[in-house]
PDB file of N, CA and C in Angstrom:
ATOM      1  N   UNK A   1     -42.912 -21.480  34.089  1.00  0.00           N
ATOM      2  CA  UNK A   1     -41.664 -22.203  33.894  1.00  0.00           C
ATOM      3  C   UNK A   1     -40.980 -21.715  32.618  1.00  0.00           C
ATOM      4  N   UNK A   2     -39.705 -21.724  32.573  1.00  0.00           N
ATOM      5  CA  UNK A   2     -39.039 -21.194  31.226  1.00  0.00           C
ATOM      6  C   UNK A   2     -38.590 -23.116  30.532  1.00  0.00           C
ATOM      7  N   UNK A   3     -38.503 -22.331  29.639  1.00  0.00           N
ATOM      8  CA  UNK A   3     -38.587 -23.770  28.314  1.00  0.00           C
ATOM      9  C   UNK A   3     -37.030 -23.550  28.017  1.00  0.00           C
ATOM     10  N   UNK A   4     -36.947 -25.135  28.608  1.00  0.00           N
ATOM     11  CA  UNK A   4     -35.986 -25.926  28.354  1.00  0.00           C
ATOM     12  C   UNK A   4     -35.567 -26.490  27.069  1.00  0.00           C
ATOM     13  N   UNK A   5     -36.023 -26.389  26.162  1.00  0.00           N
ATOM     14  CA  UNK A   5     -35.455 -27.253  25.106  1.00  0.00           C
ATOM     15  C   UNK A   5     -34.164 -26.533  23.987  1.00  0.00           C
ATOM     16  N   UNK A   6     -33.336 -26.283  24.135  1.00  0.00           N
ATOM     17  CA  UNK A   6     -32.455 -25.740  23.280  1.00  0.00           C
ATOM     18  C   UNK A   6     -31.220 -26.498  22.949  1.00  0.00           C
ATOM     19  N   UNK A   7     -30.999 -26.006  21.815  1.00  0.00           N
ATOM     20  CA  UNK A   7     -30.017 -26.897  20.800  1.00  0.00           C
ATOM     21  C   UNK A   7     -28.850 -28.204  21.646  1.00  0.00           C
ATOM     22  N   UNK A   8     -28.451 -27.658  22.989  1.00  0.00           N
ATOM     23  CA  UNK A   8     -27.728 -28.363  23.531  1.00  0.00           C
ATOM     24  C   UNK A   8     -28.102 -28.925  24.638  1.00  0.00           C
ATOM     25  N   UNK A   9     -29.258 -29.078  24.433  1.00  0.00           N
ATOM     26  CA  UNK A   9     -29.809 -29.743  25.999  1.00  0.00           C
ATOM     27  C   UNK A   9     -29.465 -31.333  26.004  1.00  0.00           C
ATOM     28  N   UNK A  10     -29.285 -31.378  27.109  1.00  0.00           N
ATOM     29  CA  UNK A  10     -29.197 -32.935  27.452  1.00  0.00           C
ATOM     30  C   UNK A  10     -27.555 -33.694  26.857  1.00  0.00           C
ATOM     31  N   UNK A  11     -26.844 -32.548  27.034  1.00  0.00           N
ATOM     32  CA  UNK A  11     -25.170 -33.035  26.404  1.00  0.00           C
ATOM     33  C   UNK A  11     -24.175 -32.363  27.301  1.00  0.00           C
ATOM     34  N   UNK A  12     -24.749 -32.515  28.416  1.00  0.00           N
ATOM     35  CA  UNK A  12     -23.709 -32.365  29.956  1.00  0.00           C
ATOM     36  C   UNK A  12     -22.148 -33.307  29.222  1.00  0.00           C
ATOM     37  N   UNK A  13     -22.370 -34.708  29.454  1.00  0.00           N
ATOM     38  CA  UNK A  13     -21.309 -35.227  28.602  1.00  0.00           C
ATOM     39  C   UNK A  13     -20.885 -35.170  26.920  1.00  0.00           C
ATOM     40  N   UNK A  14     -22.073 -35.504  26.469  1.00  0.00           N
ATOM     41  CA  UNK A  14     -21.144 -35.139  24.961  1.00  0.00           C
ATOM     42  C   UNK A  14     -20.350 -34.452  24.594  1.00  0.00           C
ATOM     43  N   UNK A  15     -21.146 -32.865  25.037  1.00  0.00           N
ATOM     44  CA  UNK A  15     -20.085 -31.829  24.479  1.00  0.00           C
ATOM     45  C   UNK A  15     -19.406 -31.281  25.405  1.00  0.00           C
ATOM     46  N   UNK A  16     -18.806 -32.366  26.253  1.00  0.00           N
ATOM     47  CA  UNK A  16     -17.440 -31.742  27.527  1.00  0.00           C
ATOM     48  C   UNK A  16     -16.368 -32.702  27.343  1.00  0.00           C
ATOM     49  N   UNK A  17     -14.847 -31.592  26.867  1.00  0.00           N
ATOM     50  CA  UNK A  17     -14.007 -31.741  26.996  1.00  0.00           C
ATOM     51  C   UNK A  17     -13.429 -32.270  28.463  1.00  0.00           C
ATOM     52  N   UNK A  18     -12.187 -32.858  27.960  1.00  0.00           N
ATOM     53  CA  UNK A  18     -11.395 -33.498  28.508  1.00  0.00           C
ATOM     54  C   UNK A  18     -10.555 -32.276  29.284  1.00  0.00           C
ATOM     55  N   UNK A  19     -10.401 -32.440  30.824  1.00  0.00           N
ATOM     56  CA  UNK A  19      -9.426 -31.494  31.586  1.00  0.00           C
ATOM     57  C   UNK A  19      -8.145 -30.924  30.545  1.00  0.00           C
ATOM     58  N   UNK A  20      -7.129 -31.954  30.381  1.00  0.00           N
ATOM     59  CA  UNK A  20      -6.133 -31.245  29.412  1.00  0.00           C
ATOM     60  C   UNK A  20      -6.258 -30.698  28.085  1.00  0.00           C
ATOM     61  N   UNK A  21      -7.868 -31.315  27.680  1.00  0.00           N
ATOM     62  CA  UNK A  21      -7.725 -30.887  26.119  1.00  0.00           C
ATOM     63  C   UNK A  21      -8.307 -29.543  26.294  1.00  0.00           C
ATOM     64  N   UNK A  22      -8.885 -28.711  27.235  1.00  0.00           N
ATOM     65  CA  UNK A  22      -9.638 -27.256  27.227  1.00  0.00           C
ATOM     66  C   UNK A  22      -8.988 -26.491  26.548  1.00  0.00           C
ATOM     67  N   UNK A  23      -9.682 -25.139  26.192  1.00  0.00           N
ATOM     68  CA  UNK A  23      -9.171 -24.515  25.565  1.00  0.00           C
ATOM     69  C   UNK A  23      -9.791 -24.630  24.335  1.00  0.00           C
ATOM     70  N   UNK A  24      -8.855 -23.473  23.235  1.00  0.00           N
ATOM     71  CA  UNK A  24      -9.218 -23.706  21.428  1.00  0.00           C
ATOM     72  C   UNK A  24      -8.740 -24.078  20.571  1.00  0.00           C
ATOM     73  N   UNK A  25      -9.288 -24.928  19.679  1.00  0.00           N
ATOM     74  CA  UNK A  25      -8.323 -25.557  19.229  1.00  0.00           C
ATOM     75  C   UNK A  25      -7.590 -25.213  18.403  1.00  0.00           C
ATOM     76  N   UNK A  26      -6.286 -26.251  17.623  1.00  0.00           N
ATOM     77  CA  UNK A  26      -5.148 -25.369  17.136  1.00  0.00           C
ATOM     78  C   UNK A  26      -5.976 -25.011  15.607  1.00  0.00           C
ATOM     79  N   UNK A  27      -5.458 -23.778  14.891  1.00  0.00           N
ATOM     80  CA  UNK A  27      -5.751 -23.396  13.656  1.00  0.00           C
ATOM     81  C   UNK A  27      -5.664 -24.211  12.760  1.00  0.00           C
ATOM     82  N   UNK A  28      -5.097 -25.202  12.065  1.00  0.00           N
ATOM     83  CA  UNK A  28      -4.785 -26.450  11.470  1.00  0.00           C
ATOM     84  C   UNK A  28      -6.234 -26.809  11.440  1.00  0.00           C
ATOM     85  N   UNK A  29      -7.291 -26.896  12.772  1.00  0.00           N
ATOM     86  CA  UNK A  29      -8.671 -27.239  12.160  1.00  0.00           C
ATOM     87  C   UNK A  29      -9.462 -26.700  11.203  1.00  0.00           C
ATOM     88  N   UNK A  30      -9.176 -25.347  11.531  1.00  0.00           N
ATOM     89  CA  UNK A  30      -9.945 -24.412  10.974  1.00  0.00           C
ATOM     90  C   UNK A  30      -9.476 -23.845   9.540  1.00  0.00           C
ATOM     91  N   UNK A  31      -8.648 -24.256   9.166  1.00  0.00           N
ATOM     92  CA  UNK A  31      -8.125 -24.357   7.509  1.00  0.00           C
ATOM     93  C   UNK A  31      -8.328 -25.696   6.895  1.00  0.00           C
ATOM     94  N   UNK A  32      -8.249 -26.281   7.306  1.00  0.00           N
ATOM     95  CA  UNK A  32      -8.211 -28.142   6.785  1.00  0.00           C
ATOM     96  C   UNK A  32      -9.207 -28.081   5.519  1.00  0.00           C
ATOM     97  N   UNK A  33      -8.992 -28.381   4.356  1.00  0.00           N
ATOM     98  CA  UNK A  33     -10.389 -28.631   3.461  1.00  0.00           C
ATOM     99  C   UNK A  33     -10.550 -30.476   3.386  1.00  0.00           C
ATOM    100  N   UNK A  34     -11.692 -30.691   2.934  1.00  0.00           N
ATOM    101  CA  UNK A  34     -11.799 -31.681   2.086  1.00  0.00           C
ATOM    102  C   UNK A  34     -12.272 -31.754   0.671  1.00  0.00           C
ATOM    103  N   UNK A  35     -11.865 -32.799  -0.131  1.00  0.00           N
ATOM    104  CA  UNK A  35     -12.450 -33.221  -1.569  1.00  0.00           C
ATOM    105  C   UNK A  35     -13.867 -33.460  -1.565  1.00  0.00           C
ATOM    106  N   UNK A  36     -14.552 -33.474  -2.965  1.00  0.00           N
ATOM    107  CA  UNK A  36     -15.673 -33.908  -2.768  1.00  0.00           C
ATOM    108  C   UNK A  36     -16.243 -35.603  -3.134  1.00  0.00           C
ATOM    109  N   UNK A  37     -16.614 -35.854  -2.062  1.00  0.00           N
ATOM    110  CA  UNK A  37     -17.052 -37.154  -1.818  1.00  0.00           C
ATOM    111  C   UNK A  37     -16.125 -38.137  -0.745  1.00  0.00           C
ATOM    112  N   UNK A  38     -15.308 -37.309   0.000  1.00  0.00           N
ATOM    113  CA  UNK A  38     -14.440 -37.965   1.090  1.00  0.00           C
ATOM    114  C   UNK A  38     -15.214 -37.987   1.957  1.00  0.00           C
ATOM    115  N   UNK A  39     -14.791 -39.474   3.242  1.00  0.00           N
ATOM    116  CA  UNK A  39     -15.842 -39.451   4.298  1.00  0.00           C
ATOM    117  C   UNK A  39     -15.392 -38.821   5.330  1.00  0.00           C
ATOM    118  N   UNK A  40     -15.635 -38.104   6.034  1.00  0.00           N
ATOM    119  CA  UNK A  40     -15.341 -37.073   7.376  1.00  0.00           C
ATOM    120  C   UNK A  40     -16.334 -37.902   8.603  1.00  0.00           C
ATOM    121  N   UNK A  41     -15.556 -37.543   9.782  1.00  0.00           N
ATOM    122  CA  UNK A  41     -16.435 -37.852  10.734  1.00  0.00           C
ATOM    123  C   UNK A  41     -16.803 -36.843  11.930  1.00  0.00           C
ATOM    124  N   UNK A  42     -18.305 -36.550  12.221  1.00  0.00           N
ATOM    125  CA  UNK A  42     -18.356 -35.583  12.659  1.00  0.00           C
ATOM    126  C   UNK A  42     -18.093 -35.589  14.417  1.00  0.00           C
ATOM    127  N   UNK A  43     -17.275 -35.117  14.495  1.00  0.00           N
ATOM    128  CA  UNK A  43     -17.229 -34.443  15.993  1.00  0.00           C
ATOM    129  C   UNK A  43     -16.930 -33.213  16.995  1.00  0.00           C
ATOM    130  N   UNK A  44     -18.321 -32.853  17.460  1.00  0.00           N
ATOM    131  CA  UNK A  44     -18.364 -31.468  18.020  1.00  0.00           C
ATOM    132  C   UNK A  44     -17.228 -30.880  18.771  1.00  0.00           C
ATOM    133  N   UNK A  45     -16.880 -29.502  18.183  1.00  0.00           N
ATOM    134  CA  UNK A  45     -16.136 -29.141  19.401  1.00  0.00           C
ATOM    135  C   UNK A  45     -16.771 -28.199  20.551  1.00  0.00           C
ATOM    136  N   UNK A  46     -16.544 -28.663  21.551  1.00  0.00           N
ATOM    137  CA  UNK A  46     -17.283 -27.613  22.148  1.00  0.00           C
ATOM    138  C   UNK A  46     -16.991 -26.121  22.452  1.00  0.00           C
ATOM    139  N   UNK A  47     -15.874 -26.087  22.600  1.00  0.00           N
ATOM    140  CA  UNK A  47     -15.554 -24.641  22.906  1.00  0.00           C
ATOM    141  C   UNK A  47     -15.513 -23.533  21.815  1.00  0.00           C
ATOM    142  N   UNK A  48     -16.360 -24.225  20.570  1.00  0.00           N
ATOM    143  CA  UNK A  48     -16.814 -23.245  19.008  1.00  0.00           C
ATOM    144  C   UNK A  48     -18.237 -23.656  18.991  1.00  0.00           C
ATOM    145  N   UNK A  49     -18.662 -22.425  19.015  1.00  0.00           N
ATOM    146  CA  UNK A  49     -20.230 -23.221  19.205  1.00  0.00           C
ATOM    147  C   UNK A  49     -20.823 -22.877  17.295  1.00  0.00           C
ATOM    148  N   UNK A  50     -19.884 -21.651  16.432  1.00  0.00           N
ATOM    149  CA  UNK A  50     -20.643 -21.353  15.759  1.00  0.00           C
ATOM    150  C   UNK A  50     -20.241 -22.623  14.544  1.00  0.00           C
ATOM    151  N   UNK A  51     -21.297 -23.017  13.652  1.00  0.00           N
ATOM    152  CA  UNK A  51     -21.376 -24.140  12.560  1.00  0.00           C
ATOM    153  C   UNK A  51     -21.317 -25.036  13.360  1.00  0.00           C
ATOM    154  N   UNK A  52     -21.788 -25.567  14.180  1.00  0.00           N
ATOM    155  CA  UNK A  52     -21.708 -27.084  15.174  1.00  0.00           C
ATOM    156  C   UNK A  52     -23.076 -27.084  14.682  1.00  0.00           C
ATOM    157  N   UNK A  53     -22.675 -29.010  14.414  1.00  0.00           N
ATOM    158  CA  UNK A  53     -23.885 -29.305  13.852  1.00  0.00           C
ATOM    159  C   UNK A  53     -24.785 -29.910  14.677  1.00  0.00           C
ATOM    160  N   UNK A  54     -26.015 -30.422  14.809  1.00  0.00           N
ATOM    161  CA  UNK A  54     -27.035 -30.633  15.928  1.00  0.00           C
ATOM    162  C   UNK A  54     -26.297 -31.800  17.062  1.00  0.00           C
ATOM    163  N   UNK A  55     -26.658 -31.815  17.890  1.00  0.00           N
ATOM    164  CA  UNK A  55     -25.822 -33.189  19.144  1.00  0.00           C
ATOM    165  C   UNK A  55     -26.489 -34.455  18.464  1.00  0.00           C
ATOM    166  N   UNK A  56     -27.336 -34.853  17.438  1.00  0.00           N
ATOM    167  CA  UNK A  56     -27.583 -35.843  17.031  1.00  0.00           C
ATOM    168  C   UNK A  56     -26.655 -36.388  16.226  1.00  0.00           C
ATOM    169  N   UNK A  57     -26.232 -35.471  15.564  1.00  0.00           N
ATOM    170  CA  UNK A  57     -25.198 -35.974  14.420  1.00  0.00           C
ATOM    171  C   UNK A  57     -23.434 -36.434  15.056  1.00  0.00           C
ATOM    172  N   UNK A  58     -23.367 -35.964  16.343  1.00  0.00           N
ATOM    173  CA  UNK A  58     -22.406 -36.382  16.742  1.00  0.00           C
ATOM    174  C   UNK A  58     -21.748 -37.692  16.688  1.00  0.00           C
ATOM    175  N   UNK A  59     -20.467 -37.847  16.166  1.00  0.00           N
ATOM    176  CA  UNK A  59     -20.213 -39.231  16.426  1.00  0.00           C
ATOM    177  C   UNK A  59     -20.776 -40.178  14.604  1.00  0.00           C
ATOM    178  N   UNK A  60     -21.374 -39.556  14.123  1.00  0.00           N
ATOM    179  CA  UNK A  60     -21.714 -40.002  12.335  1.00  0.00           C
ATOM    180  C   UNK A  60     -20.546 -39.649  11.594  1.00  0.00           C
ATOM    181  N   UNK A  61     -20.619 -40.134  10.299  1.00  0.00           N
ATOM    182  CA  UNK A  61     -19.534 -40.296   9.563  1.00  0.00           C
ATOM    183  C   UNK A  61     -20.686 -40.054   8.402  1.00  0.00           C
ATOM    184  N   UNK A  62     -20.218 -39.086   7.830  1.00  0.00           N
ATOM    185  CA  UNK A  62     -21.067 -38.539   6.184  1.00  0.00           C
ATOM    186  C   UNK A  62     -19.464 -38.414   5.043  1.00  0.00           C
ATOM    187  N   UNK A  63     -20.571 -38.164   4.085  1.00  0.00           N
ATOM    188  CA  UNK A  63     -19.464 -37.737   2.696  1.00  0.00           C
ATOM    189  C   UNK A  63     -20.157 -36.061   2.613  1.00  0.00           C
ATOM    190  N   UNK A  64     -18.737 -35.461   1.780  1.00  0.00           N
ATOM    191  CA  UNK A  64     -18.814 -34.533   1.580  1.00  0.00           C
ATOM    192  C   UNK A  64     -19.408 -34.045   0.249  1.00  0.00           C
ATOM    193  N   UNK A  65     -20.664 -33.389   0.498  1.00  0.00           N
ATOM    194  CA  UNK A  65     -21.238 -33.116  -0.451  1.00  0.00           C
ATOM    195  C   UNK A  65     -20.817 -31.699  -1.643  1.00  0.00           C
ATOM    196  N   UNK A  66     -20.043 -30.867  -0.605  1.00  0.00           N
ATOM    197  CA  UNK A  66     -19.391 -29.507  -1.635  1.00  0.00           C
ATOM    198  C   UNK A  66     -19.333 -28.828   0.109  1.00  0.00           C
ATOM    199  N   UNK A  67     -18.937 -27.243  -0.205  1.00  0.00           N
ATOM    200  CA  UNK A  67     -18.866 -26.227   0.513  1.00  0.00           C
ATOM    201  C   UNK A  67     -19.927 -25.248   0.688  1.00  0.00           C
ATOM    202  N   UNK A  68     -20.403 -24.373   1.421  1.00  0.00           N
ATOM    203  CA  UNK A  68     -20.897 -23.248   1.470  1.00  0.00           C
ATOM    204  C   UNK A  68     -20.357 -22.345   2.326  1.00  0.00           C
ATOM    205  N   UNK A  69     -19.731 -21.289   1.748  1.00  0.00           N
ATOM    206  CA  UNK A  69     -19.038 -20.475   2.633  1.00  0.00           C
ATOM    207  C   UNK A  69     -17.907 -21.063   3.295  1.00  0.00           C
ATOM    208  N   UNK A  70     -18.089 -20.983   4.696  1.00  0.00           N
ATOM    209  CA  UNK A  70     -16.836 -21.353   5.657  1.00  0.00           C
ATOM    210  C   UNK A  70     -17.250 -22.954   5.769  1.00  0.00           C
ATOM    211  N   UNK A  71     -18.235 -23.076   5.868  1.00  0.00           N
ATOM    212  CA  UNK A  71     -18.465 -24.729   6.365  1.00  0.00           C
ATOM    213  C   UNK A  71     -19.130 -25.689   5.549  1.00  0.00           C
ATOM    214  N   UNK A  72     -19.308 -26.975   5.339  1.00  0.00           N
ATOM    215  CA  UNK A  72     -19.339 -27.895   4.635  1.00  0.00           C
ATOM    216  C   UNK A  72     -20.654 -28.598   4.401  1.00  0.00           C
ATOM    217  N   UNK A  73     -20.938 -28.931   3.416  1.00  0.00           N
ATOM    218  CA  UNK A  73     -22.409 -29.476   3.394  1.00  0.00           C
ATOM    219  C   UNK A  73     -21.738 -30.806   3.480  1.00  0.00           C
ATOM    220  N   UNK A  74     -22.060 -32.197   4.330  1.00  0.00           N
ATOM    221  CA  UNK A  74     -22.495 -33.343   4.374  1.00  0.00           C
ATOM    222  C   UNK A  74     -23.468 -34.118   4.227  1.00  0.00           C
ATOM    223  N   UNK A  75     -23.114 -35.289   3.817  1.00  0.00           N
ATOM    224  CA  UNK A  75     -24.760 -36.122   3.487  1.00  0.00           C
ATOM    225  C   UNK A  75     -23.902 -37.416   4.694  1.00  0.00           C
ATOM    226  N   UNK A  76     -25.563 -37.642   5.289  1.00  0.00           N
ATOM    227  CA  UNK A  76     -25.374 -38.487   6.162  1.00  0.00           C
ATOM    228  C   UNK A  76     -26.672 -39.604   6.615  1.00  0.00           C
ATOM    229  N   UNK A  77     -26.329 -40.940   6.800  1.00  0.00           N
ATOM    230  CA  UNK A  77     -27.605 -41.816   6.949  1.00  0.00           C
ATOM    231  C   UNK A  77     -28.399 -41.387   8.403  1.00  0.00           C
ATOM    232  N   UNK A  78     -29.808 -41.606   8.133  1.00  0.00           N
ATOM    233  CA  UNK A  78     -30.043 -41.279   9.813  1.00  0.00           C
ATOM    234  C   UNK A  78     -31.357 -42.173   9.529  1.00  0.00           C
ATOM    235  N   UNK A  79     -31.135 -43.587   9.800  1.00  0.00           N
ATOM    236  CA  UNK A  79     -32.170 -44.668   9.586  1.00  0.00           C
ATOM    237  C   UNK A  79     -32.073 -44.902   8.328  1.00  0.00           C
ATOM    238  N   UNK A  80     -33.081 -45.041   7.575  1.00  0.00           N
ATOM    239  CA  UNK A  80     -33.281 -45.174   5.818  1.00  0.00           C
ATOM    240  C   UNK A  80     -33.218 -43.853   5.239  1.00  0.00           C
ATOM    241  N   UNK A  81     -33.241 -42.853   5.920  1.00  0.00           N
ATOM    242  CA  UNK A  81     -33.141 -41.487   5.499  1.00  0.00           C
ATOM    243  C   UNK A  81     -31.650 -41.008   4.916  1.00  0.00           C
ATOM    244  N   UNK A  82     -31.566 -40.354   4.162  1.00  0.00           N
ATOM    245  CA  UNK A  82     -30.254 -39.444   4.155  1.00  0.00           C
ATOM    246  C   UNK A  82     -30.661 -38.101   4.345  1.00  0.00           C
ATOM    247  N   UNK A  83     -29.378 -37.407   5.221  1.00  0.00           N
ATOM    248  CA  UNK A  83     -29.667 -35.851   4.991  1.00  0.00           C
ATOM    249  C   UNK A  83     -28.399 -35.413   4.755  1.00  0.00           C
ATOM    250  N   UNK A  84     -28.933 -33.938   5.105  1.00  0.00           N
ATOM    251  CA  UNK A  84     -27.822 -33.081   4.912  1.00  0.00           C
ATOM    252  C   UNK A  84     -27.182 -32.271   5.919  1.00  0.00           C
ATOM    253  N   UNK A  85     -26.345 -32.438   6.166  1.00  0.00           N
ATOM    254  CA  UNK A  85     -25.556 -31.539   7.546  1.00  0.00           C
ATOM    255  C   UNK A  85     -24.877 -30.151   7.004  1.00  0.00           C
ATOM    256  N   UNK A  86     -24.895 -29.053   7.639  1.00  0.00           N
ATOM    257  CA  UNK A  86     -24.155 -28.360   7.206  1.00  0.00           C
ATOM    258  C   UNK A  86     -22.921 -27.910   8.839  1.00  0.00           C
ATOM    259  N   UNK A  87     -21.854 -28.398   8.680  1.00  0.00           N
ATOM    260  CA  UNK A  87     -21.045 -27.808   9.592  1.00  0.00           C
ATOM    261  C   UNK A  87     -19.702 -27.598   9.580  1.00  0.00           C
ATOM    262  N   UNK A  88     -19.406 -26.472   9.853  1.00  0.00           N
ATOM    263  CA  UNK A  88     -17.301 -25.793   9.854  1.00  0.00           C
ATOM    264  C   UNK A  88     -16.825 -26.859  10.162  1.00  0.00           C
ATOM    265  N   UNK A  89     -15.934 -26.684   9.247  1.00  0.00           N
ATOM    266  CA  UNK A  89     -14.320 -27.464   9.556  1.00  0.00           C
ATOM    267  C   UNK A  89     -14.113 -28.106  10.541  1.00  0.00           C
ATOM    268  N   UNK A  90     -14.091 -27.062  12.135  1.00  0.00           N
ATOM    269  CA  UNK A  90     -13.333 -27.552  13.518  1.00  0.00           C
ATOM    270  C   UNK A  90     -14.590 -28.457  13.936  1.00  0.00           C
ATOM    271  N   UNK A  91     -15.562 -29.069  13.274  1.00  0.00           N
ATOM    272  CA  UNK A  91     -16.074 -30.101  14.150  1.00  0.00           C
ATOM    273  C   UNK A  91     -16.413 -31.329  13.529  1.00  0.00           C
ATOM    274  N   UNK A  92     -14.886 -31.587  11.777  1.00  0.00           N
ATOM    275  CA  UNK A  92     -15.202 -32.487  11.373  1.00  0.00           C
ATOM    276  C   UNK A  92     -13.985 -33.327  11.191  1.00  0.00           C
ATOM    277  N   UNK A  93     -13.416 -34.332  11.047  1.00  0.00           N
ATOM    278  CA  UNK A  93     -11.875 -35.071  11.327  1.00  0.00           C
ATOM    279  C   UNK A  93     -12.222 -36.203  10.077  1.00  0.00           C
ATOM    280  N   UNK A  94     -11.099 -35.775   9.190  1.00  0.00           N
ATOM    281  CA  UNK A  94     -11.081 -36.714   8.337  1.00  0.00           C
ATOM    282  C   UNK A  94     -11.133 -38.216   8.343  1.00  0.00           C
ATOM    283  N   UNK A  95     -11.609 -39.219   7.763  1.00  0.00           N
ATOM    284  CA  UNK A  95     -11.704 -40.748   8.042  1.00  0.00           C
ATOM    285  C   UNK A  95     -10.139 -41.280   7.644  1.00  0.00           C
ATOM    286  N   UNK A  96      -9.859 -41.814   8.528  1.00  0.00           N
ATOM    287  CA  UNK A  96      -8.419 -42.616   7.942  1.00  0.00           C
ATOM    288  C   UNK A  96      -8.728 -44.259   7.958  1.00  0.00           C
TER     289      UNK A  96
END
């Protein structure tokens, strides 16, 4: 049997777009910065797979811890735990 377990298993729905929204998204994501210590909320895009952060973190809301490179370090609760996320721009939407 070949082994099933990879990064996106089991996200038939999570990471599927909406009929009209297909496609990539507009550039405006992919420049956007944030400050440090603003809360962002993370949500995958699917049709960028590179810096997408694990399907667990989907749908969390972290602060921004600084930058590395192109994409963003976050800190985020996961139970009593905090961690650290690292993921690009296009799969994070500022908190309003």
């Amino acid at each position: 049997m070949a082994h099933h377990n990879g990064p996106r298993k089991k996200t038939r729905y999570k990471l599927k777009k909406a009929l009209r929204k297909r496609g990539i998204p507009p550039v405006t994501s992919v420049i956007q910065t944030f400050e440090i210590g603003e809360r962002v909320h993370i949500v995958c895009e699917p049709s960028i797979q590179k810096g997408m952060p694990h399907r667990r973190f989907h749908g969390k809301t972290g602060t921004v811890l600084g930058q590395r490179g192109r994409a963003w370090m976050l800190q985020i609760r996961d139970g009593d735990a905090r961690k650290v996320v690292i993921a690009r721009s296009q799969h994070l939407k500022a908190q309003r």
